[in-house]
PDB file of N, CA and C in Angstrom:
ATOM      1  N   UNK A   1       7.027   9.082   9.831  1.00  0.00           N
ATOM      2  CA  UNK A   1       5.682   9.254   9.321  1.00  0.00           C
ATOM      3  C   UNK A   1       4.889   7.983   9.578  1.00  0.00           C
ATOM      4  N   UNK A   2       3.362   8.067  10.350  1.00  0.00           N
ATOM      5  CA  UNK A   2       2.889   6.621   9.884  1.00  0.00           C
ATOM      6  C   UNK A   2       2.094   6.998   8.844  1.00  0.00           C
ATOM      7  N   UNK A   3       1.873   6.183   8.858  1.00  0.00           N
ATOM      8  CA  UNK A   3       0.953   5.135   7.629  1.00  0.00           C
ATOM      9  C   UNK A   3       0.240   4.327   7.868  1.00  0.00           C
ATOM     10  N   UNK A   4      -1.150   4.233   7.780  1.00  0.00           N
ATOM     11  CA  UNK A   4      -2.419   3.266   8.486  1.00  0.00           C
ATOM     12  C   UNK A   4      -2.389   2.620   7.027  1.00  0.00           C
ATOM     13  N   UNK A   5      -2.571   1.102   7.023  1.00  0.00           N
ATOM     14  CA  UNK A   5      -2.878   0.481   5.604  1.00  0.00           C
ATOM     15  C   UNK A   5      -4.660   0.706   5.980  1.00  0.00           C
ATOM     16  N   UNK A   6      -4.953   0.564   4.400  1.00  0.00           N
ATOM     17  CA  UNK A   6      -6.753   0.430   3.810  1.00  0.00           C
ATOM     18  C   UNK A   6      -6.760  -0.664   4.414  1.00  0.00           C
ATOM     19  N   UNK A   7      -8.415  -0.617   4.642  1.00  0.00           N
ATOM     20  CA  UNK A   7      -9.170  -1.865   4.897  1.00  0.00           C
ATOM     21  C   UNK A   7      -9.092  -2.539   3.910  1.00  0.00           C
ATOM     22  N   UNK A   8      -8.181  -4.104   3.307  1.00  0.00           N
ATOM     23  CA  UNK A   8      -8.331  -4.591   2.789  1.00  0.00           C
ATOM     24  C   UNK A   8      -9.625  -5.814   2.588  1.00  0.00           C
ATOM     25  N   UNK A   9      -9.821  -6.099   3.164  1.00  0.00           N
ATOM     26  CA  UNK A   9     -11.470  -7.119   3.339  1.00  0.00           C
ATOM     27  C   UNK A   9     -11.053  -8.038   3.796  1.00  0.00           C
ATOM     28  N   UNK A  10     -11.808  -9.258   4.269  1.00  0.00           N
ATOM     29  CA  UNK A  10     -11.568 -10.476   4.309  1.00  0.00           C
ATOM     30  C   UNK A  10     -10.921 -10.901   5.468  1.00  0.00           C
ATOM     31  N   UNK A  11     -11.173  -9.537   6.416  1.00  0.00           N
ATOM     32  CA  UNK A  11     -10.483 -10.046   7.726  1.00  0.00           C
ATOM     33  C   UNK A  11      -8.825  -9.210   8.295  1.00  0.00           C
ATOM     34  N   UNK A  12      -8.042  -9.445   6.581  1.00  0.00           N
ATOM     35  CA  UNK A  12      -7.021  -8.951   6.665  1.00  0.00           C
ATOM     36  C   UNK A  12      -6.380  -7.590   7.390  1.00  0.00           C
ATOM     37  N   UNK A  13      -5.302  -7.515   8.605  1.00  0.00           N
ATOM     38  CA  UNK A  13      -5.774  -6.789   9.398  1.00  0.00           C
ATOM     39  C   UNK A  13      -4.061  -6.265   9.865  1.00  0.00           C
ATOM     40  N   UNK A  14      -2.841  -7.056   8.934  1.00  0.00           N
ATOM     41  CA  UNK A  14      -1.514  -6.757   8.453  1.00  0.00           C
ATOM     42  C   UNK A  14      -1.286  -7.329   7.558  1.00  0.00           C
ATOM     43  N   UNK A  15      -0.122  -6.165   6.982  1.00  0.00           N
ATOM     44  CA  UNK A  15       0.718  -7.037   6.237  1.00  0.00           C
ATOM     45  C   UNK A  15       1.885  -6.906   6.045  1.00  0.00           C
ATOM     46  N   UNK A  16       3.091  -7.041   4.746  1.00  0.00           N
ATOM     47  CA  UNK A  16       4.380  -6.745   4.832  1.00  0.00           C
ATOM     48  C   UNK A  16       4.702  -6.407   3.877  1.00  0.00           C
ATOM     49  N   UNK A  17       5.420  -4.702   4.058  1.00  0.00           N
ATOM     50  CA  UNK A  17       5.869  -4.058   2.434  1.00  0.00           C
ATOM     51  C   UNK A  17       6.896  -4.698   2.019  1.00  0.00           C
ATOM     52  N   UNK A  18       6.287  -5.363   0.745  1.00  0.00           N
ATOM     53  CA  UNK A  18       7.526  -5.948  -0.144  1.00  0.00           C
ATOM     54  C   UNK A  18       8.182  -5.021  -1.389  1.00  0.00           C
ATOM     55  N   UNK A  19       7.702  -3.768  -1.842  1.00  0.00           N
ATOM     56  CA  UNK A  19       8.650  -2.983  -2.556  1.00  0.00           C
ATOM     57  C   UNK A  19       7.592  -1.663  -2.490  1.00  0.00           C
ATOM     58  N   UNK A  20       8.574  -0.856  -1.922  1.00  0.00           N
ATOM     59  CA  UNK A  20       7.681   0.663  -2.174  1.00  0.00           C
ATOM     60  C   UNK A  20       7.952   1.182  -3.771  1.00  0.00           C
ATOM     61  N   UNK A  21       7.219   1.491  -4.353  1.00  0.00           N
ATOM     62  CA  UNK A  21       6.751   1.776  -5.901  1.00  0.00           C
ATOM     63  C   UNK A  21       7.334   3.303  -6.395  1.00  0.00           C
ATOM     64  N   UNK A  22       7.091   4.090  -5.477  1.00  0.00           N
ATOM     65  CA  UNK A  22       7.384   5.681  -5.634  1.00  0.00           C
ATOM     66  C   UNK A  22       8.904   5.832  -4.459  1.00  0.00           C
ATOM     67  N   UNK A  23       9.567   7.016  -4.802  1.00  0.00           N
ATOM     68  CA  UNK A  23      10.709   7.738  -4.018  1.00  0.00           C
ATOM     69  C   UNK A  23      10.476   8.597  -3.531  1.00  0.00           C
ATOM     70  N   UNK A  24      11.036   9.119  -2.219  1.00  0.00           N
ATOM     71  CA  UNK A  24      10.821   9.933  -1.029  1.00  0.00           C
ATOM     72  C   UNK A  24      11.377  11.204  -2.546  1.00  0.00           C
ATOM     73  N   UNK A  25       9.845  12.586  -2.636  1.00  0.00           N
ATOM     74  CA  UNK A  25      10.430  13.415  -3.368  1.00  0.00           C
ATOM     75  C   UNK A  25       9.652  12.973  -4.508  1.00  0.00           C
ATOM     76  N   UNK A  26       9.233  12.014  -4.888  1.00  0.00           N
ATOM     77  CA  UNK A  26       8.307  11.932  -6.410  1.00  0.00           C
ATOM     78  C   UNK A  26       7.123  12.184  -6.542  1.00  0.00           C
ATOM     79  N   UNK A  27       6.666  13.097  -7.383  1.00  0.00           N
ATOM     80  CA  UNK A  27       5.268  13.220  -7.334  1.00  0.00           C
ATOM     81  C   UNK A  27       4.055  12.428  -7.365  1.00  0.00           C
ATOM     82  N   UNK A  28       3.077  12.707  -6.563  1.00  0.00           N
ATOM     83  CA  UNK A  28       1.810  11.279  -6.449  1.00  0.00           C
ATOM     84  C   UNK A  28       0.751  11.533  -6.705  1.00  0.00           C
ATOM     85  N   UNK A  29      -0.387  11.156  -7.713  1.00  0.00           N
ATOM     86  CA  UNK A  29      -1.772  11.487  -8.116  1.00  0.00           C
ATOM     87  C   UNK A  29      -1.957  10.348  -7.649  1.00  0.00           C
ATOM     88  N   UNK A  30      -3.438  10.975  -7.269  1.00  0.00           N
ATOM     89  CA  UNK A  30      -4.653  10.300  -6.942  1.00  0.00           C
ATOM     90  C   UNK A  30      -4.989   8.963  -7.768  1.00  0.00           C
ATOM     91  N   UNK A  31      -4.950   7.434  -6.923  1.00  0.00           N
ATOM     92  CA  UNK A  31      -5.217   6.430  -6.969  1.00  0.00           C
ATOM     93  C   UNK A  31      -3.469   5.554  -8.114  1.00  0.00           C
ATOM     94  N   UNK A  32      -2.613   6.568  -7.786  1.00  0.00           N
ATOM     95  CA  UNK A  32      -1.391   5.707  -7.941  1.00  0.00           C
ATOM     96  C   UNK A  32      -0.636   5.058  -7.109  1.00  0.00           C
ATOM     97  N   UNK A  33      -0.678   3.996  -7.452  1.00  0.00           N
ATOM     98  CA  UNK A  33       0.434   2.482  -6.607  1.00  0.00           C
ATOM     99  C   UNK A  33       1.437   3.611  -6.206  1.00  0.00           C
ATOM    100  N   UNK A  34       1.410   3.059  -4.702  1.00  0.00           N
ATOM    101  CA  UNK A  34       2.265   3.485  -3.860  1.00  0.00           C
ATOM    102  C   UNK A  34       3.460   2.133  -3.688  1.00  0.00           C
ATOM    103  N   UNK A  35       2.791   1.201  -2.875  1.00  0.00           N
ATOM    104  CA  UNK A  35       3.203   0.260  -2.316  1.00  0.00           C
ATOM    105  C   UNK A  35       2.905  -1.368  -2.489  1.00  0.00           C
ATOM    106  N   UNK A  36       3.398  -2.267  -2.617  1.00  0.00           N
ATOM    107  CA  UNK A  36       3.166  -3.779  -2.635  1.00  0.00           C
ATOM    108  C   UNK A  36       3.209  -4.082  -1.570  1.00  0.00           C
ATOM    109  N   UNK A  37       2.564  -4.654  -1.089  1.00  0.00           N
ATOM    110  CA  UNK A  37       2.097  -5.091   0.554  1.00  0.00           C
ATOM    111  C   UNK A  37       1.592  -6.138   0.272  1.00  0.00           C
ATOM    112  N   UNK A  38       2.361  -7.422   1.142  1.00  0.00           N
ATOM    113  CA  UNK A  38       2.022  -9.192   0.956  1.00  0.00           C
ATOM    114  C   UNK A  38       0.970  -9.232   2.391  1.00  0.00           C
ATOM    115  N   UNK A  39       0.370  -9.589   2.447  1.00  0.00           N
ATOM    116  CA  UNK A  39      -0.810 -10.412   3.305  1.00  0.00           C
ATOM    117  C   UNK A  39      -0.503 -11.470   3.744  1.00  0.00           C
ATOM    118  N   UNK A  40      -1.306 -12.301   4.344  1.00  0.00           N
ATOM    119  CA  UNK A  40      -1.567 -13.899   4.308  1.00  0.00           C
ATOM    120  C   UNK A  40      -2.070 -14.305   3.338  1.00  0.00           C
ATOM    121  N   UNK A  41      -2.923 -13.405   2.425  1.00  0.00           N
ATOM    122  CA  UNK A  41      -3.355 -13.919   1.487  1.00  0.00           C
ATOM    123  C   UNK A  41      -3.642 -13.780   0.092  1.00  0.00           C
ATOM    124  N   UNK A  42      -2.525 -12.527  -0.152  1.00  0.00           N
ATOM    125  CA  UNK A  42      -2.020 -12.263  -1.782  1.00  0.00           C
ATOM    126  C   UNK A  42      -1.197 -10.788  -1.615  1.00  0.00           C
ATOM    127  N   UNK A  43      -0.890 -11.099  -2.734  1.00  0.00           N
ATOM    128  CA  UNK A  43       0.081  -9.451  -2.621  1.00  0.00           C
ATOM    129  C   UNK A  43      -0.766  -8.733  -3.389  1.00  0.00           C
ATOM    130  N   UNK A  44      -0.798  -7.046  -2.416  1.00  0.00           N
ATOM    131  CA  UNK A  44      -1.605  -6.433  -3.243  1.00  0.00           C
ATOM    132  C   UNK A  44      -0.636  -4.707  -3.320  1.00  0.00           C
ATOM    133  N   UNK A  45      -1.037  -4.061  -4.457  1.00  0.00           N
ATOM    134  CA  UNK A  45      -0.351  -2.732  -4.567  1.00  0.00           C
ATOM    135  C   UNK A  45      -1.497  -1.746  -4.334  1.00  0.00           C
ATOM    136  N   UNK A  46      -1.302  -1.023  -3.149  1.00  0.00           N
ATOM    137  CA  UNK A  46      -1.926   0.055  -2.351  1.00  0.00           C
ATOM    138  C   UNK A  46      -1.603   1.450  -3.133  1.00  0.00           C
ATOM    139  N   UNK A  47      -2.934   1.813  -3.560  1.00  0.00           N
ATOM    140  CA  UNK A  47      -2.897   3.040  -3.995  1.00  0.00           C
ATOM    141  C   UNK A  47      -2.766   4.411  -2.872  1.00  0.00           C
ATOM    142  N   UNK A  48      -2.269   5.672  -4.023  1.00  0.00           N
ATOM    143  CA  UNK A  48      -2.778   6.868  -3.199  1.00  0.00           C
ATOM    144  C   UNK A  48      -4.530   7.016  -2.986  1.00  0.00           C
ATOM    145  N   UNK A  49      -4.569   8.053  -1.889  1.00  0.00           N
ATOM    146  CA  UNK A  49      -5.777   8.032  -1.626  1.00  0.00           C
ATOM    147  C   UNK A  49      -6.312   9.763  -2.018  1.00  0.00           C
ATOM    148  N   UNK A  50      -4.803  10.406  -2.372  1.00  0.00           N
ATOM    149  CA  UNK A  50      -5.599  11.567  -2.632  1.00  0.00           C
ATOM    150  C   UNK A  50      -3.848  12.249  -3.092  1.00  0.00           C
TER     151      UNK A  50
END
């Protein structure tokens, strides 16, 4: 499966999953932490988008 990360701002344009939040099989609403994803310049937790 891919997965395009959000436009985070500021330029930021990768980053690196440091703990996926949910399990292959768990249910996901709208605007729940999926993922922790480190940057260059903070770690941030990526929501669902729908």
């Amino acid at each position: 499966m891919e997965w395009k990360m959000p436009d985070l701002g500021e330029g930021v344009q990768e980053g690196e999953v440091v703990q996926w939040l949910v399990r292959e099989g768990d249910s996901v609403t709208m605007d729940q932490h999926l993922v922790e994803v480190m940057t260059d310049k903070a770690n941030v937790e990526l929501p669902s988008s729908f």
